[in-house]
C-alpha atoms as a PDB file:
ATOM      1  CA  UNK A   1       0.000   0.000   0.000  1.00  0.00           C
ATOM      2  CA  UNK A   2       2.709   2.168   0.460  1.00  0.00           C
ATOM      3  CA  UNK A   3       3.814   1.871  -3.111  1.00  0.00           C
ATOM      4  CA  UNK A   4       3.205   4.824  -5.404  1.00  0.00           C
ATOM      5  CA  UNK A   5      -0.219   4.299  -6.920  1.00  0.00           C
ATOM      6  CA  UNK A   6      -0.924   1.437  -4.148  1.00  0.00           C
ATOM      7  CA  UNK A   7      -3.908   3.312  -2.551  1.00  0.00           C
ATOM      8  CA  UNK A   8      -5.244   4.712  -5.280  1.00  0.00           C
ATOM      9  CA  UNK A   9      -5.699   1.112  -6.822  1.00  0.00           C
ATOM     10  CA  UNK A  10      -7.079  -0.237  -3.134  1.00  0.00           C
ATOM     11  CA  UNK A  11      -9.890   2.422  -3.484  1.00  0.00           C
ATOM     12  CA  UNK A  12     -10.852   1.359  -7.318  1.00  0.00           C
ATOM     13  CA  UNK A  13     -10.865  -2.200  -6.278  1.00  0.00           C
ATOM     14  CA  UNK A  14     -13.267  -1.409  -3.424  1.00  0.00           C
ATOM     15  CA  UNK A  15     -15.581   0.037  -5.875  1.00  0.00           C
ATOM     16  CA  UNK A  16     -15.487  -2.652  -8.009  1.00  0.00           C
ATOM     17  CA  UNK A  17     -16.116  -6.006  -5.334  1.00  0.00           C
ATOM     18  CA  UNK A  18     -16.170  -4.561  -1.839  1.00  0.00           C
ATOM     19  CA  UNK A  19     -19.511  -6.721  -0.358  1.00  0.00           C
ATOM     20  CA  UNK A  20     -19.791  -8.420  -3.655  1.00  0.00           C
ATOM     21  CA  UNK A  21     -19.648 -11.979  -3.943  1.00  0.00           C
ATOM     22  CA  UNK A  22     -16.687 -12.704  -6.553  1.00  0.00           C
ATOM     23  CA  UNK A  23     -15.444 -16.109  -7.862  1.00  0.00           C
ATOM     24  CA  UNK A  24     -11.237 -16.714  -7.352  1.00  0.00           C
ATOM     25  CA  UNK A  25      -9.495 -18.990 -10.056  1.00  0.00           C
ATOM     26  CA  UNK A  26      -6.516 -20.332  -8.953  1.00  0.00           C
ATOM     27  CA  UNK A  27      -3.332 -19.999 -11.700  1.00  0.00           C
ATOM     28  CA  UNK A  28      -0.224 -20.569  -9.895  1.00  0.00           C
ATOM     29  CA  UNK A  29       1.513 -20.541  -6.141  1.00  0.00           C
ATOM     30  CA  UNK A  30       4.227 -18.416  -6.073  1.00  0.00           C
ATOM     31  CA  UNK A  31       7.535 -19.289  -4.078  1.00  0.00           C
ATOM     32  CA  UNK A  32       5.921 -18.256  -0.893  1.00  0.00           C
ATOM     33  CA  UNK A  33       3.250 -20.226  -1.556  1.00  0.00           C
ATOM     34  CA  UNK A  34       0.592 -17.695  -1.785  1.00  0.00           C
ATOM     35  CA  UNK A  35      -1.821 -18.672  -4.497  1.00  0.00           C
ATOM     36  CA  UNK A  36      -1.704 -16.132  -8.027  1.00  0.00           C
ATOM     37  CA  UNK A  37      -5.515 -15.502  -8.892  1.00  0.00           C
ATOM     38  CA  UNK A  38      -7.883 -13.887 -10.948  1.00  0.00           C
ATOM     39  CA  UNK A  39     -10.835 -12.533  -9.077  1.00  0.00           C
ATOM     40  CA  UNK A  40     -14.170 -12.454 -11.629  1.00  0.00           C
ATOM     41  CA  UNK A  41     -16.731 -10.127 -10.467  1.00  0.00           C
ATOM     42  CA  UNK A  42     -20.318 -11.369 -10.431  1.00  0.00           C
ATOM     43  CA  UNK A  43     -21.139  -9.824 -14.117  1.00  0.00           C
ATOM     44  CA  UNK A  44     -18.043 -12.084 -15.544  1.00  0.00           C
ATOM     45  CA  UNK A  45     -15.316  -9.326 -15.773  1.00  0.00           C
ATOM     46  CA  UNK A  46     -11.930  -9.914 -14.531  1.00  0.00           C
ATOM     47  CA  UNK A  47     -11.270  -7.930 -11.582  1.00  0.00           C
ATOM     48  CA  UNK A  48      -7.440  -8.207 -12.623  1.00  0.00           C
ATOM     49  CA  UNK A  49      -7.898  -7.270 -15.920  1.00  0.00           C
ATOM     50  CA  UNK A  50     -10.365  -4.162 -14.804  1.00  0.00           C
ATOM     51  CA  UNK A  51      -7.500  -2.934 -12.610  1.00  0.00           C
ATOM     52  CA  UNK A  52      -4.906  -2.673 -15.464  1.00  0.00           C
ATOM     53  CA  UNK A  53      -7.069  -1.268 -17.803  1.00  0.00           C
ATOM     54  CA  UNK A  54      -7.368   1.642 -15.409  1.00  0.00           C
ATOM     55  CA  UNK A  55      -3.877   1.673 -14.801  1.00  0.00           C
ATOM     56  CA  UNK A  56      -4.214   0.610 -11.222  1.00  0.00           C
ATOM     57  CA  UNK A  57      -1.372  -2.608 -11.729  1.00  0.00           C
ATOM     58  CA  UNK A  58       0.587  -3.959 -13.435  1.00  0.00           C
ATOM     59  CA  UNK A  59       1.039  -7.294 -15.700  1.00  0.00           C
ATOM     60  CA  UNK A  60       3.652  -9.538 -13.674  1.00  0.00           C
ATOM     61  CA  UNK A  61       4.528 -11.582 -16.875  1.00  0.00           C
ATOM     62  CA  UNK A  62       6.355 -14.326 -15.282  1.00  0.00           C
ATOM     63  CA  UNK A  63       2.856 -15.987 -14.029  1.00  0.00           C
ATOM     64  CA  UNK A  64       0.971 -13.910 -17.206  1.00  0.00           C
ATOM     65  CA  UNK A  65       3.029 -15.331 -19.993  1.00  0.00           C
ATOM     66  CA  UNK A  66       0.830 -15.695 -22.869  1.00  0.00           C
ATOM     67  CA  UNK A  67      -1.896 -13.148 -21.321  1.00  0.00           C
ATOM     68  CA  UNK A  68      -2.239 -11.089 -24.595  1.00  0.00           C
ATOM     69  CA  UNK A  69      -5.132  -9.519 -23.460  1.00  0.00           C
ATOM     70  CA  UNK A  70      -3.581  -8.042 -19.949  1.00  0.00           C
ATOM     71  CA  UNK A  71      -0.600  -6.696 -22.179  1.00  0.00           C
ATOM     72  CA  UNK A  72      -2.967  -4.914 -24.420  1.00  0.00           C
ATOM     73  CA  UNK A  73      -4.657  -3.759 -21.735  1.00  0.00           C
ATOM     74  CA  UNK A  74      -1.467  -2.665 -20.111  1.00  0.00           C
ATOM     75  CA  UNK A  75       0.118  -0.480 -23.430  1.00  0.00           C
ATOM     76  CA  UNK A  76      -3.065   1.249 -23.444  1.00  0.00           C
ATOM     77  CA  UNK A  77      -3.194   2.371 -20.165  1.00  0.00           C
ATOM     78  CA  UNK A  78       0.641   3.504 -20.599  1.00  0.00           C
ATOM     79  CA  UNK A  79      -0.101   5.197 -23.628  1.00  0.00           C
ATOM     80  CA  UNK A  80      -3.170   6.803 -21.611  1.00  0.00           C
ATOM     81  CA  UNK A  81      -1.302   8.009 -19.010  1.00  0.00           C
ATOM     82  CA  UNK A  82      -4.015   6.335 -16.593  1.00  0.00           C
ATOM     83  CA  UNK A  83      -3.230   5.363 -12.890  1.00  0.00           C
ATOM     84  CA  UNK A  84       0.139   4.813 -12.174  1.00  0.00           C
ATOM     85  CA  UNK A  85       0.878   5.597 -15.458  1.00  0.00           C
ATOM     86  CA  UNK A  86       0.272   9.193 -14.937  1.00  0.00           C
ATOM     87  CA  UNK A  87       3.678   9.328 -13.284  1.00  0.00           C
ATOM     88  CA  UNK A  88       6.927   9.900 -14.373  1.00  0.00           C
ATOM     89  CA  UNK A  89       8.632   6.701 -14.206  1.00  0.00           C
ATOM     90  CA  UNK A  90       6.620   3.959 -12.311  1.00  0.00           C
ATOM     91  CA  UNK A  91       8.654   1.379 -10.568  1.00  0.00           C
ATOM     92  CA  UNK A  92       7.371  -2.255 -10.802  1.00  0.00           C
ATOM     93  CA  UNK A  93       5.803  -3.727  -7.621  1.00  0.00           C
ATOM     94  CA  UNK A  94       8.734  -6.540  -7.767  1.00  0.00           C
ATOM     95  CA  UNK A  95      11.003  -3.921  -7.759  1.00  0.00           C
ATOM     96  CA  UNK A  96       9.835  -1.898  -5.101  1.00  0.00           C
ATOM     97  CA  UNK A  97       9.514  -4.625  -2.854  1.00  0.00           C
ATOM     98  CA  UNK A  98      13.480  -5.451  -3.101  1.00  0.00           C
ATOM     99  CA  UNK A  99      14.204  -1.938  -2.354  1.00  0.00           C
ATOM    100  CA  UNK A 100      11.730  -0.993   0.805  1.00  0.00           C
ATOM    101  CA  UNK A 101      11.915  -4.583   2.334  1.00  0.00           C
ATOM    102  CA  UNK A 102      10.621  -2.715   5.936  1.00  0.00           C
ATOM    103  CA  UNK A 103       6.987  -2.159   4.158  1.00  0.00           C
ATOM    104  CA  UNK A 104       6.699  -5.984   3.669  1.00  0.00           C
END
């Protein structure tokens, strides 16, 4: 949350599912061992997918290699300017996390 962008994208999720019921698809457990997800929302869109088309996050290709879709969605957003994309030079979540390892 303390990420640039990270509470801006916590308030759009709310407005998408907060008290909704949602359906989770498992993909993937990453190495510590939390499971990698995509949340559907109960009309059928991706909850993931709504978030980068707003520009709220950001495709994490190693477990979203052949998500053509996402990636799309991503460019656009970048070429937007939406979300965290409004900023000058955005610094992947992975990347943050390595360098602000007290916010973990």
């Amino acid at each position: 949350m303390n990420q640039p962008g990270g509470k801006p994208s916590r308030y759009f999720l709310r407005q998408l599912a907060l008290g909704k019921m949602v359906r989770v698809e498992a993909k993937d457990t990453n190495r510590y061992g939390r499971t990698v997800a995509e949340v559907f929302l109960p009309d059928g869109r991706s909850a993931n997918a709504e978030l980068v088309k707003a520009g709220h996050a950001w495709v994490y290709r190693h477990y979203c290699r052949h998500c053509l879709g996402l990636n799309l969605a991503e460019a656009l957003a970048r070429l937007r300017g939406l979300g965290l994309w409004a900023a000058p030079g955005p610094i992947p979540p992975w990347t943050w996390r390595k360098t602000h390892r007290s916010y973990q």
